[in-house]
N, C-alpha and C. Protein backbone atom coordinates (compact mmCIF):
# COMPACT_ATOMS: atom_id res chain seq x y z
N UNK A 1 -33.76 -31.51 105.80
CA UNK A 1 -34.78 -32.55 105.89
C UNK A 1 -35.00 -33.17 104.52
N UNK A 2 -35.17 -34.29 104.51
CA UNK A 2 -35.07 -35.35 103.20
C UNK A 2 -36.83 -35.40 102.62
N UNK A 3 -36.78 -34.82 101.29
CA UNK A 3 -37.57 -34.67 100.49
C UNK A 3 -38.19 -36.16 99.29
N UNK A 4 -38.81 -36.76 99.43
CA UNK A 4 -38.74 -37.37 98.52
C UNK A 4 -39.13 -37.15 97.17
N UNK A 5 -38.27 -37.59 96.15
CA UNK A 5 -38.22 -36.71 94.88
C UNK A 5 -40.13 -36.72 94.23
N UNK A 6 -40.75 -37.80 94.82
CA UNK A 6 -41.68 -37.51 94.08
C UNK A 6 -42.93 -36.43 94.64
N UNK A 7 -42.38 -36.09 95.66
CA UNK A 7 -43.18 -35.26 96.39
C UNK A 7 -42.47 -33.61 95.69
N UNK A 8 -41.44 -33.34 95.52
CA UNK A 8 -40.63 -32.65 94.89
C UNK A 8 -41.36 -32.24 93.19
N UNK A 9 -41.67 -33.29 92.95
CA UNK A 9 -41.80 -33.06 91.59
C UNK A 9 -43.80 -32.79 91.09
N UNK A 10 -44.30 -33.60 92.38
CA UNK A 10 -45.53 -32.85 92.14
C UNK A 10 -46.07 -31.51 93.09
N UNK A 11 -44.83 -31.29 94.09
CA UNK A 11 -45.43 -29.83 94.15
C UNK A 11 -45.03 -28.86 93.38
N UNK A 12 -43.58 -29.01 92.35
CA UNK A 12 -43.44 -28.63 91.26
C UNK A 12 -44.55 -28.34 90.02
N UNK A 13 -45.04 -29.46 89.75
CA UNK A 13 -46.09 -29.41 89.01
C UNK A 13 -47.75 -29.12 89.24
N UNK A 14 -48.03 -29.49 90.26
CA UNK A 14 -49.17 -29.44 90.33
C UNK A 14 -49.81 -28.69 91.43
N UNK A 15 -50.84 -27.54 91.61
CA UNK A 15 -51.23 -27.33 90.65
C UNK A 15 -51.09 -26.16 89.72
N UNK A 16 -49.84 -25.85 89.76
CA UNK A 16 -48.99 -24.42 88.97
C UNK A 16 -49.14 -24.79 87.29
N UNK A 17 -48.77 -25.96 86.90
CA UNK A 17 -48.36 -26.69 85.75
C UNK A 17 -49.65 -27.72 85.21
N UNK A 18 -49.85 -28.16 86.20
CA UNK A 18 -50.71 -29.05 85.55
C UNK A 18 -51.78 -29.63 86.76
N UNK A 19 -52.85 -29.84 86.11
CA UNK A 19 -54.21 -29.83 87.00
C UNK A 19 -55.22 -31.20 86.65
N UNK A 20 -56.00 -31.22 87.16
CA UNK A 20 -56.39 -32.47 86.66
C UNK A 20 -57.28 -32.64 85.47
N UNK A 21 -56.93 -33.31 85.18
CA UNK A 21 -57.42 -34.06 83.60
C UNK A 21 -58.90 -33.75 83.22
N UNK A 22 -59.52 -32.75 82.14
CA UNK A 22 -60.56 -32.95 82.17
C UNK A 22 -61.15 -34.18 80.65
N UNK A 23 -61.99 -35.06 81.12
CA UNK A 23 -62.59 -36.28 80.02
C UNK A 23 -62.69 -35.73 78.30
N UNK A 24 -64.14 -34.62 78.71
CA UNK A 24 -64.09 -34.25 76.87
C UNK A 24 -62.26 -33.76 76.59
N UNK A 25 -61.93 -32.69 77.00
CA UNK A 25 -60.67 -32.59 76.29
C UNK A 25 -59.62 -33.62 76.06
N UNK A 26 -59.49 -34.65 76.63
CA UNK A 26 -58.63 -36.23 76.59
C UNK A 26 -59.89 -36.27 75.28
N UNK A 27 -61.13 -36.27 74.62
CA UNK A 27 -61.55 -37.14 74.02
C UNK A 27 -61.85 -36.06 73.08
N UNK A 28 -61.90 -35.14 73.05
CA UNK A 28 -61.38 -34.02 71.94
C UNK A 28 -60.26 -33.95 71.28
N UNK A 29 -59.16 -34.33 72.27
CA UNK A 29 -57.47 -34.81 71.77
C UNK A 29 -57.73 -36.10 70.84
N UNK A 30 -58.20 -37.10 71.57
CA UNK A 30 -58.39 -38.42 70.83
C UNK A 30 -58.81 -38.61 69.50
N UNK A 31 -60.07 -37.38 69.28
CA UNK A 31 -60.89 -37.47 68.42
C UNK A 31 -59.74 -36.91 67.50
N UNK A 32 -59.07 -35.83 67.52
CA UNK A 32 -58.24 -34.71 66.83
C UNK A 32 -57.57 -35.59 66.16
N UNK A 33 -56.40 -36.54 67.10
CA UNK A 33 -55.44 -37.24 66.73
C UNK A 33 -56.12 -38.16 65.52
N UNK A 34 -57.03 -38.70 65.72
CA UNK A 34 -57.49 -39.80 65.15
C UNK A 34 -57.48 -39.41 63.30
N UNK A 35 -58.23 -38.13 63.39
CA UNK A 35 -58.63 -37.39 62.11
C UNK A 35 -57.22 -37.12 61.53
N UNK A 36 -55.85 -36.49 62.32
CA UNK A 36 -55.06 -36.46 62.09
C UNK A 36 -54.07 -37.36 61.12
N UNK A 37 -54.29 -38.61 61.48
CA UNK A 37 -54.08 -39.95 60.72
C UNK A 37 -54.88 -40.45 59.31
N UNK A 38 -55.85 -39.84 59.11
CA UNK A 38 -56.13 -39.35 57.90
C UNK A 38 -55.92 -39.37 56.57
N UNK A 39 -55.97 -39.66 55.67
CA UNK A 39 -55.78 -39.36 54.05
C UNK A 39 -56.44 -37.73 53.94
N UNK A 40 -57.52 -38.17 54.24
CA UNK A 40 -58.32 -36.67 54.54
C UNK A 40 -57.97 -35.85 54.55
N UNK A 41 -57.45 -35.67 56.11
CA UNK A 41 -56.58 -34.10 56.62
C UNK A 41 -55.75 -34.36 56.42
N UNK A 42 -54.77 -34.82 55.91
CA UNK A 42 -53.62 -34.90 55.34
C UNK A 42 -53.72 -33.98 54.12
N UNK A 43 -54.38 -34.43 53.37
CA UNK A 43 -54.59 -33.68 51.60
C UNK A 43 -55.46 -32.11 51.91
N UNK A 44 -56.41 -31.76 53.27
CA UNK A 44 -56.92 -30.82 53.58
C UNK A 44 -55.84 -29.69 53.59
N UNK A 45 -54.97 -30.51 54.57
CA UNK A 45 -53.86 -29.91 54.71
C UNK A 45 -52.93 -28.47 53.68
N UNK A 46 -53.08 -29.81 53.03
CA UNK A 46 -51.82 -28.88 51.43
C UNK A 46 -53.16 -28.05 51.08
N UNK A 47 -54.28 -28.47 51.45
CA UNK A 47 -55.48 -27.83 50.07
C UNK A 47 -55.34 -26.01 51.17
N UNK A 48 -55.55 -25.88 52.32
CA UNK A 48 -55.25 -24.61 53.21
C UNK A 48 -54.58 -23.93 52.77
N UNK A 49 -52.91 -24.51 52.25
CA UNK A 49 -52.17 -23.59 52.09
C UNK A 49 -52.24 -23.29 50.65
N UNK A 50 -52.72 -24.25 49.80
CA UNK A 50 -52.94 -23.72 48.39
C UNK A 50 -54.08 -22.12 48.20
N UNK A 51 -54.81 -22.59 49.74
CA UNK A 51 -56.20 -21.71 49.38
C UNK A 51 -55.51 -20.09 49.47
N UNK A 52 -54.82 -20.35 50.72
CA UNK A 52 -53.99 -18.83 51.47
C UNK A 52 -53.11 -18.35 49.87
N UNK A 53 -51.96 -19.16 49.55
CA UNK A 53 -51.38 -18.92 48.34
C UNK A 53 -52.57 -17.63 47.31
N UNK A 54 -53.59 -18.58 47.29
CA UNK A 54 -54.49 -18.12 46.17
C UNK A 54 -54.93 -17.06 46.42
N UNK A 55 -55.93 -17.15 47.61
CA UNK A 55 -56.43 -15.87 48.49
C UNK A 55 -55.48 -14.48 48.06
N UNK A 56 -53.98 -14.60 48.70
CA UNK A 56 -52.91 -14.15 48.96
C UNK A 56 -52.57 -13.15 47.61
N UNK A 57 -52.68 -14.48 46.32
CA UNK A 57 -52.17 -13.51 45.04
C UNK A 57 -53.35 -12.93 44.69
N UNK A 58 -54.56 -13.31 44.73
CA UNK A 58 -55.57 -12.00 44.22
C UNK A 58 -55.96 -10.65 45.15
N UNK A 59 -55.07 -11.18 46.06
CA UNK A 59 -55.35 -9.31 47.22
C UNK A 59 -54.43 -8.67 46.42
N UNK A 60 -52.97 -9.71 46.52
CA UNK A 60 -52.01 -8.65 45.67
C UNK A 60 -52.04 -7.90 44.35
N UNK A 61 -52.92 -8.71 43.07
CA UNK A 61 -53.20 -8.48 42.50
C UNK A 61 -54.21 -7.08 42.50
N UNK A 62 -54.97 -6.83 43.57
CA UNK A 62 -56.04 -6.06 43.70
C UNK A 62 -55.31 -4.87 44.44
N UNK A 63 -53.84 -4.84 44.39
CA UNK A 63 -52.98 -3.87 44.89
C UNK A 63 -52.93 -4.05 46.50
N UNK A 64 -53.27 -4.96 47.12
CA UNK A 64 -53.03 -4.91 48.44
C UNK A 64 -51.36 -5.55 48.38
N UNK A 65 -50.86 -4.84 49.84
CA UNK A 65 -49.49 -5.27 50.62
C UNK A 65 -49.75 -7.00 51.40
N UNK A 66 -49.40 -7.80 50.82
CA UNK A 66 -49.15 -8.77 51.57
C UNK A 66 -47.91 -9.23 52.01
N UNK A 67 -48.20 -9.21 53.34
CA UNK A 67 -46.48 -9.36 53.73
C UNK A 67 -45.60 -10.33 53.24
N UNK A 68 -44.24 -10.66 52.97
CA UNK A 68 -43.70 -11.63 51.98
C UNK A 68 -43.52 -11.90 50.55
N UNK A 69 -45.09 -10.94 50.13
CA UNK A 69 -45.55 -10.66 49.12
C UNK A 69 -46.18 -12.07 48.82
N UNK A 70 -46.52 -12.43 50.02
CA UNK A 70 -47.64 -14.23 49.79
C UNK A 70 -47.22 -14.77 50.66
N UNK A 71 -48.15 -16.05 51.26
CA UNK A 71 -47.72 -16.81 51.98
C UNK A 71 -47.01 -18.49 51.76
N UNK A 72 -46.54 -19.12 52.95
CA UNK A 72 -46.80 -20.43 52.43
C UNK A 72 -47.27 -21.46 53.69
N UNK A 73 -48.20 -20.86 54.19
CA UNK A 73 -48.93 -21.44 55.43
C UNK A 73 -50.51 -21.09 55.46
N UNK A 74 -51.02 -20.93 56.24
CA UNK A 74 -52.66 -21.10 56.40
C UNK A 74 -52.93 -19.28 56.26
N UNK A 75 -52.28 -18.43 56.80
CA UNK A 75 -52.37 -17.28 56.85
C UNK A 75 -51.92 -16.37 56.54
N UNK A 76 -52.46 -14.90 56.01
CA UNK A 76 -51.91 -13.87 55.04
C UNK A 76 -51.98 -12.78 55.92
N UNK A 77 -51.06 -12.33 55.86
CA UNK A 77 -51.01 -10.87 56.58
C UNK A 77 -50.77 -10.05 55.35
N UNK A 78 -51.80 -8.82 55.89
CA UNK A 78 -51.72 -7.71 54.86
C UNK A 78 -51.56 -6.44 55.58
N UNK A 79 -50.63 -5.57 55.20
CA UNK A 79 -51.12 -4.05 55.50
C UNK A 79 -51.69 -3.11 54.52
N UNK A 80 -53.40 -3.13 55.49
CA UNK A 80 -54.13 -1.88 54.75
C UNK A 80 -53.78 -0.99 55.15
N UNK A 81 -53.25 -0.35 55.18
CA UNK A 81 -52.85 0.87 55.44
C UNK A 81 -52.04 1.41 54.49
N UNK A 82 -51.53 0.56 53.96
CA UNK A 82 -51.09 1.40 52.20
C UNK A 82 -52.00 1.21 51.30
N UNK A 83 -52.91 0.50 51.58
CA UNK A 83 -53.91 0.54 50.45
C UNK A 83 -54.62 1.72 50.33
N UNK A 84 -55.29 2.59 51.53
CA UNK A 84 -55.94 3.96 51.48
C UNK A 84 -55.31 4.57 53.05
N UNK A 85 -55.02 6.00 52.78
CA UNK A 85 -54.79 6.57 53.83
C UNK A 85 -55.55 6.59 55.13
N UNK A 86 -54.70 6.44 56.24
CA UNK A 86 -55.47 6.52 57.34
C UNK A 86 -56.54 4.90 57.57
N UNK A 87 -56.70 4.30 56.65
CA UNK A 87 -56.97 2.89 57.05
C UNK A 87 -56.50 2.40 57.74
N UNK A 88 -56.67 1.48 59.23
CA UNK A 88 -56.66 0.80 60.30
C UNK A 88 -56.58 -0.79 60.10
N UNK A 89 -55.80 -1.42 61.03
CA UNK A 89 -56.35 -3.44 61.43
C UNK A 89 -57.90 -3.04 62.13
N UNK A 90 -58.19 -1.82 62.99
CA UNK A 90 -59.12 -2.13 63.34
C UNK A 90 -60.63 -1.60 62.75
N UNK A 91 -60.14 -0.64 61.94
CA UNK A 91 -61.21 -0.24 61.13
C UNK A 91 -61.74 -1.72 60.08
N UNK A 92 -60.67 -2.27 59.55
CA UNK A 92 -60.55 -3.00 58.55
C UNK A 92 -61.02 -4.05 59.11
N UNK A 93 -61.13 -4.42 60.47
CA UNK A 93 -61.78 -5.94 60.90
C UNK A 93 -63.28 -5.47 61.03
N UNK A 94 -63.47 -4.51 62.08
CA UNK A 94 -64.86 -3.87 62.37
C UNK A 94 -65.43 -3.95 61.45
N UNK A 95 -65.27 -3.33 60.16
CA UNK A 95 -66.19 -3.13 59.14
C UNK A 95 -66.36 -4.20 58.18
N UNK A 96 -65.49 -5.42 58.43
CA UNK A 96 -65.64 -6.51 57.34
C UNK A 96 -66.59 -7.45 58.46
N UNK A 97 -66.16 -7.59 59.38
CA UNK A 97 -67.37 -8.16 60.50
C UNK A 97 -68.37 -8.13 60.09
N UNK A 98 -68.76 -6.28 59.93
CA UNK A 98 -69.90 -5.65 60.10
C UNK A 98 -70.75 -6.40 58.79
N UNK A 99 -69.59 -7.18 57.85
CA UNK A 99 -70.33 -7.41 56.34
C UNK A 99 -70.63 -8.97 56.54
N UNK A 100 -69.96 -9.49 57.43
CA UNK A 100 -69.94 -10.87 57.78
C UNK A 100 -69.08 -11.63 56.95
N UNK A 101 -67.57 -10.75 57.24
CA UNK A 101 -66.40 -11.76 56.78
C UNK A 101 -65.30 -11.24 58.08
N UNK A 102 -64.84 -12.63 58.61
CA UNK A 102 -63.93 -12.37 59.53
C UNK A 102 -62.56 -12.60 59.65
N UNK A 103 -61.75 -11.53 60.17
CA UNK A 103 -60.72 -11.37 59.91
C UNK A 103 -60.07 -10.44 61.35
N UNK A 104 -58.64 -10.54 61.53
CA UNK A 104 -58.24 -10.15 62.73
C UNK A 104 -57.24 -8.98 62.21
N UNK A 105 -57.53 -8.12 63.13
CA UNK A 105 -56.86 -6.98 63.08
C UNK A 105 -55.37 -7.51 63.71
N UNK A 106 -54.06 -7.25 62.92
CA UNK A 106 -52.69 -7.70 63.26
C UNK A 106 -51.84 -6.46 63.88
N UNK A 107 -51.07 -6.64 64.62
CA UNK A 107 -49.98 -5.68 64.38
C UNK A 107 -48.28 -6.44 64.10
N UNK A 108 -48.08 -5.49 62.69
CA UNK A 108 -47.40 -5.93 62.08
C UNK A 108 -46.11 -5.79 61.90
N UNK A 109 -44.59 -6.40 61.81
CA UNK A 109 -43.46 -5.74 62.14
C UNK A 109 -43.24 -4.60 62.06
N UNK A 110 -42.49 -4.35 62.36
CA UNK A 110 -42.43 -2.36 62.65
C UNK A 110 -43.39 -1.33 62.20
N UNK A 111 -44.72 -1.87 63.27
CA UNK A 111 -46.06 -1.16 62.77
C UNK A 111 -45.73 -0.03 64.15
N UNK A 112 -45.88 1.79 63.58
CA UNK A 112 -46.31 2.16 64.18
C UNK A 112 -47.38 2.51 65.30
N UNK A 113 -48.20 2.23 64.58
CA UNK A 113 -49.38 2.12 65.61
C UNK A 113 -49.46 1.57 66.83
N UNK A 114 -50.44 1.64 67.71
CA UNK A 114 -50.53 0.78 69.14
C UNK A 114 -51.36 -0.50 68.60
N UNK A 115 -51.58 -1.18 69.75
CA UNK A 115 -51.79 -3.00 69.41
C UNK A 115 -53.11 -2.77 69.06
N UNK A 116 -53.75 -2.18 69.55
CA UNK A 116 -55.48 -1.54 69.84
C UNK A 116 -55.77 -1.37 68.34
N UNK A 117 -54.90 -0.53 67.43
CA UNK A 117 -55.29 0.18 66.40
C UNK A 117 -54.73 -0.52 65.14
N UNK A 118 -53.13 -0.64 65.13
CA UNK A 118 -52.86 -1.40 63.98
C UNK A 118 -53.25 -1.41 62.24
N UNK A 119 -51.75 -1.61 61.82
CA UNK A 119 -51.98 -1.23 60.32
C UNK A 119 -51.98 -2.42 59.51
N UNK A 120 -52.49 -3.78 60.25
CA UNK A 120 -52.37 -4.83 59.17
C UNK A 120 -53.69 -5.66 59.88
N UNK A 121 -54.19 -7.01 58.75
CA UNK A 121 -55.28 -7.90 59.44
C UNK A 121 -54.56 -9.14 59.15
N UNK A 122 -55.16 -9.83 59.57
CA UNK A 122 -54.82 -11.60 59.28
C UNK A 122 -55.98 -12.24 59.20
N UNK A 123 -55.86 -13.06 57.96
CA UNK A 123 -57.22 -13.92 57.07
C UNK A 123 -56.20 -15.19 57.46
N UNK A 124 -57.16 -16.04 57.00
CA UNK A 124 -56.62 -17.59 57.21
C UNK A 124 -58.31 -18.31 56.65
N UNK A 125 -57.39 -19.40 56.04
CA UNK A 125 -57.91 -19.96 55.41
C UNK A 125 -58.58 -21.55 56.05
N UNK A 126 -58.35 -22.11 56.99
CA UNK A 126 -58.49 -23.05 57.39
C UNK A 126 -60.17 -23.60 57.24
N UNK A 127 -61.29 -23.00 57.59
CA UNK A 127 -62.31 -23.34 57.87
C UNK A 127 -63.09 -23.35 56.51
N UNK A 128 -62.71 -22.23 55.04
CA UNK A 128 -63.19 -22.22 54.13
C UNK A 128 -62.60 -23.59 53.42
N UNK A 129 -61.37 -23.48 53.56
CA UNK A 129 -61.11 -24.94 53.21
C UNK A 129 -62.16 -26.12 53.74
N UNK A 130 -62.14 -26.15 55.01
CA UNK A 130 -63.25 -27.25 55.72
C UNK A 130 -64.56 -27.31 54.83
N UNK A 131 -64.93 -26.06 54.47
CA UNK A 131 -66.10 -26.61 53.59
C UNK A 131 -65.66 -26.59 52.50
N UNK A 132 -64.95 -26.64 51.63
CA UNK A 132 -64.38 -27.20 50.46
C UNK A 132 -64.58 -26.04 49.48
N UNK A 133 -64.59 -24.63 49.64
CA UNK A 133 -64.11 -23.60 48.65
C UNK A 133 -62.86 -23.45 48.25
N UNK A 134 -62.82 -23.48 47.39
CA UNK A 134 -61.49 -23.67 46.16
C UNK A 134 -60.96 -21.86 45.71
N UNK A 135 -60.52 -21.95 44.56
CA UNK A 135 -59.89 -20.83 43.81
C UNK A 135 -60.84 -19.97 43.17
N UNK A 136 -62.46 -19.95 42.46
CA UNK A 136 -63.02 -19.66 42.40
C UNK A 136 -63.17 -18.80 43.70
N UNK A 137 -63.64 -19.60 45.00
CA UNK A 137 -64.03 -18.84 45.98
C UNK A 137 -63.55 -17.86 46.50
N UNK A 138 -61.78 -17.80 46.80
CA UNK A 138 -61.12 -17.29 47.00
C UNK A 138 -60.60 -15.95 46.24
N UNK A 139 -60.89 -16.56 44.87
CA UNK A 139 -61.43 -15.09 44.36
C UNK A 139 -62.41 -14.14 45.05
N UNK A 140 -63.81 -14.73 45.00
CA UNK A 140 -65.16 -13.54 45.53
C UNK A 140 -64.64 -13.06 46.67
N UNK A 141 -63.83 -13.96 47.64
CA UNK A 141 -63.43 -13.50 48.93
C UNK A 141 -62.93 -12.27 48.93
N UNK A 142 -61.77 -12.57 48.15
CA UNK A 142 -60.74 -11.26 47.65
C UNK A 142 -61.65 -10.05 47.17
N UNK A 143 -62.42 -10.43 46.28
CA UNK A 143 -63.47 -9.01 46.08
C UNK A 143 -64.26 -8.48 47.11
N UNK A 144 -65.03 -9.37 47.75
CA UNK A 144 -65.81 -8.72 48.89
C UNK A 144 -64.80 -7.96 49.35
N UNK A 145 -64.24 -8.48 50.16
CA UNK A 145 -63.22 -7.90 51.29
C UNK A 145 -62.43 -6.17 50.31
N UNK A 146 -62.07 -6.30 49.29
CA UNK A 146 -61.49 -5.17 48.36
C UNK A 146 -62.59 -4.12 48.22
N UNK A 147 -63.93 -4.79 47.40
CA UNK A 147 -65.41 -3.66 47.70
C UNK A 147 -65.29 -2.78 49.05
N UNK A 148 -65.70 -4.02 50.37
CA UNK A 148 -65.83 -3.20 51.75
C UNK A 148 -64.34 -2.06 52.33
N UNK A 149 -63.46 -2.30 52.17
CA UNK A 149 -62.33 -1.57 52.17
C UNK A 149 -62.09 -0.66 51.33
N UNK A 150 -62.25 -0.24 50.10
CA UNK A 150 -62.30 0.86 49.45
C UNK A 150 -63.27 1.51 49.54
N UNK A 151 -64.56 1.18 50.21
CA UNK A 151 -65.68 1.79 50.22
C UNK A 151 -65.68 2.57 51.93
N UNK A 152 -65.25 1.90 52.59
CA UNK A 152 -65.56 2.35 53.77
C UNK A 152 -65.20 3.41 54.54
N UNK A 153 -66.06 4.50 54.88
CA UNK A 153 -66.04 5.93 55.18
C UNK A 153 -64.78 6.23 56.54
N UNK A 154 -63.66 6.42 56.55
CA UNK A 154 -63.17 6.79 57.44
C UNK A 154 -62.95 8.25 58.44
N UNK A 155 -63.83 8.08 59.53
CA UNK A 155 -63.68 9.05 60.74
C UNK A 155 -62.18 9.24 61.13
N UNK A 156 -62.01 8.19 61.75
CA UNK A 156 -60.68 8.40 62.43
C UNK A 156 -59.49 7.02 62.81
N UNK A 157 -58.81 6.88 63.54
CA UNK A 157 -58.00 5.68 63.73
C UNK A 157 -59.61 4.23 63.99
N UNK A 158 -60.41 4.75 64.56
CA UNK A 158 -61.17 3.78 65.34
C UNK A 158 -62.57 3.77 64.80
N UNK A 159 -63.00 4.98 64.16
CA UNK A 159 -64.04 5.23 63.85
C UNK A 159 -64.26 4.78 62.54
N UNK A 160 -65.17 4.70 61.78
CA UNK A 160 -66.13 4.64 60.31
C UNK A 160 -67.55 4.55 60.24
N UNK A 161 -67.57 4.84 59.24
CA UNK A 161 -68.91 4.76 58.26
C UNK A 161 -68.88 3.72 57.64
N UNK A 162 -69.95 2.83 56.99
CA UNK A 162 -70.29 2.07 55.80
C UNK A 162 -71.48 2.21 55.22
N UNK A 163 -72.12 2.13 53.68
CA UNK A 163 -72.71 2.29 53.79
C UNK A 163 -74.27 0.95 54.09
N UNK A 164 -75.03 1.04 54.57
CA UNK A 164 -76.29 0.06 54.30
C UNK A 164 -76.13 -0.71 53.44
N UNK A 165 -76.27 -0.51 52.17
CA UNK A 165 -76.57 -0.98 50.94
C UNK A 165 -75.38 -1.85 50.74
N UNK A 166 -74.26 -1.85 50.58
CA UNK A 166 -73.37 -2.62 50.90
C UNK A 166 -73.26 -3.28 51.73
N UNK A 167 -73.12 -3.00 53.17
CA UNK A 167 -73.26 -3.62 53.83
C UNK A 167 -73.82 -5.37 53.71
N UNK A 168 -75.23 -4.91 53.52
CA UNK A 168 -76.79 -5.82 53.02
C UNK A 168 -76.44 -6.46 52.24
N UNK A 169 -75.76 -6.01 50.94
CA UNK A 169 -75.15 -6.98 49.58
C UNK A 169 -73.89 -8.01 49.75
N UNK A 170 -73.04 -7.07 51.12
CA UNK A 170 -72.17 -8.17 51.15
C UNK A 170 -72.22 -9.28 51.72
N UNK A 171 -73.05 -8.87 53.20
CA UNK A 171 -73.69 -10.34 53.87
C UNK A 171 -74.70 -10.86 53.10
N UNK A 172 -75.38 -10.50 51.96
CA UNK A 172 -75.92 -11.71 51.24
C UNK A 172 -74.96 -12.66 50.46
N UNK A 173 -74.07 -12.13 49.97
CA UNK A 173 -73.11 -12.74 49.05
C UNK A 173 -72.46 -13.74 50.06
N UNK A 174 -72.29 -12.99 51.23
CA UNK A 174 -71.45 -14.30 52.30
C UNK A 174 -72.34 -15.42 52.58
N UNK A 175 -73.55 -15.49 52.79
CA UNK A 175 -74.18 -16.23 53.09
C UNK A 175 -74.73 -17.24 52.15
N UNK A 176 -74.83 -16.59 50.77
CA UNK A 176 -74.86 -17.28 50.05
C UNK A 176 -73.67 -18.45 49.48
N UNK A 177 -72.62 -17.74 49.22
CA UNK A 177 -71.68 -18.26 49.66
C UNK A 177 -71.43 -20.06 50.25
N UNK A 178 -71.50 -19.42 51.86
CA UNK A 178 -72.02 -19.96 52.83
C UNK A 178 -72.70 -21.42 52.56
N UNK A 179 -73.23 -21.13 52.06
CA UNK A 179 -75.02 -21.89 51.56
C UNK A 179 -74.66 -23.05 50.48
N UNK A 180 -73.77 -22.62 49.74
CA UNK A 180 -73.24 -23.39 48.56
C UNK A 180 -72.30 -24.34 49.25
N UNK A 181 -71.33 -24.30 50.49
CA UNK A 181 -70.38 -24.59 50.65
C UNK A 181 -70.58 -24.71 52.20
N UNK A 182 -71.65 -25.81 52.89
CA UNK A 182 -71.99 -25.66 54.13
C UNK A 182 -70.91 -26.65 54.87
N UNK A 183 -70.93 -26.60 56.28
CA UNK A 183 -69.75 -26.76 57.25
C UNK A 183 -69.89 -28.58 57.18
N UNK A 184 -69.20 -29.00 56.99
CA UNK A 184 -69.32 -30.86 56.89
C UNK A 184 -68.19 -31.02 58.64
């Protein structure tokens, strides 16, 4: 029995593939593209990966593993887990959260661990860029994040301690931070 191709091609597509159009996202795209065209985000652009670069060499500097040994894109993968024994991606996100700096627990090429637990995180730089922190910043970053990780009490793959007082000092510093360098 004779199919006509266009009947063919949208039960192909639709609605397995593609569904109907919703307005804000067409005008979320629009808006995106538009910014895209830019001088702006254009130069934002290079400024991301300069930030990651930067970010990148003062972890290393501070003896952390960054994979590549640096990046040249928006994001740094590191494994803590050579930095102190028995350190986790997920200890290491939990407890920088807990300070109010965020970061994703990775799992990293031939990481033993399960996906859950993991021996590396991933920082990215995109949004600190958005508010316009530079190399300076990216320094304190690098320290907070180095303070809360050498400090933080390890139980087990999943578990820790931190203490208060840190804690308290580091989310002031973020916020202050923060404060200097608000979201435009």
């Amino acid at each position: 029995s004779y199919i006509p191709l266009y009947k063919l091609i949208q039960r192909a597509t639709f609605p397995g593939v593609q569904g109907t159009p919703y307005f804000n996202h067409i005008a979320a795209k629009a808006v995106f593209f538009r910014e895209t065209l830019s001088d702006e985000y254009k130069a934002r652009q290079f400024k991301i990966v300069e930030n990651a670069k930067t970010l990148a060499n003062n972890l290393l500097n501070l003896g952390y593993n960054v994979l590549a040994g640096g990046t040249d894109n928006h994001m740094i993968l590191v494994n803590v887990a050579n930095l102190r024994k028995h350190l986790t991606g997920v200890i290491a996100q939990k407890c920088l959260e807990d300070c109010g700096i965020v970061v994703d627990m990775y799992k990293l090429p031939y990481d033993n661990r399960e996906a859950s637990v993991t021996s590396g995180i991933r920082l990215g730089t995109p949004i600190v860029t958005k508010r316009v922190m530079g190399t300076d910043q990216m320094q304190a970053i690098a320290a907070m994040i180095d303070a809360v990780l050498r400090a933080v009490k390890i139980i087990n793959d999943t578990e820790y301690e931190i203490d208060e007082s840190l804690k308290r000092q580091t989310r002031n510093k973020v916020k202050d931070l923060c404060s200097k360098f608000p979201v435009r």
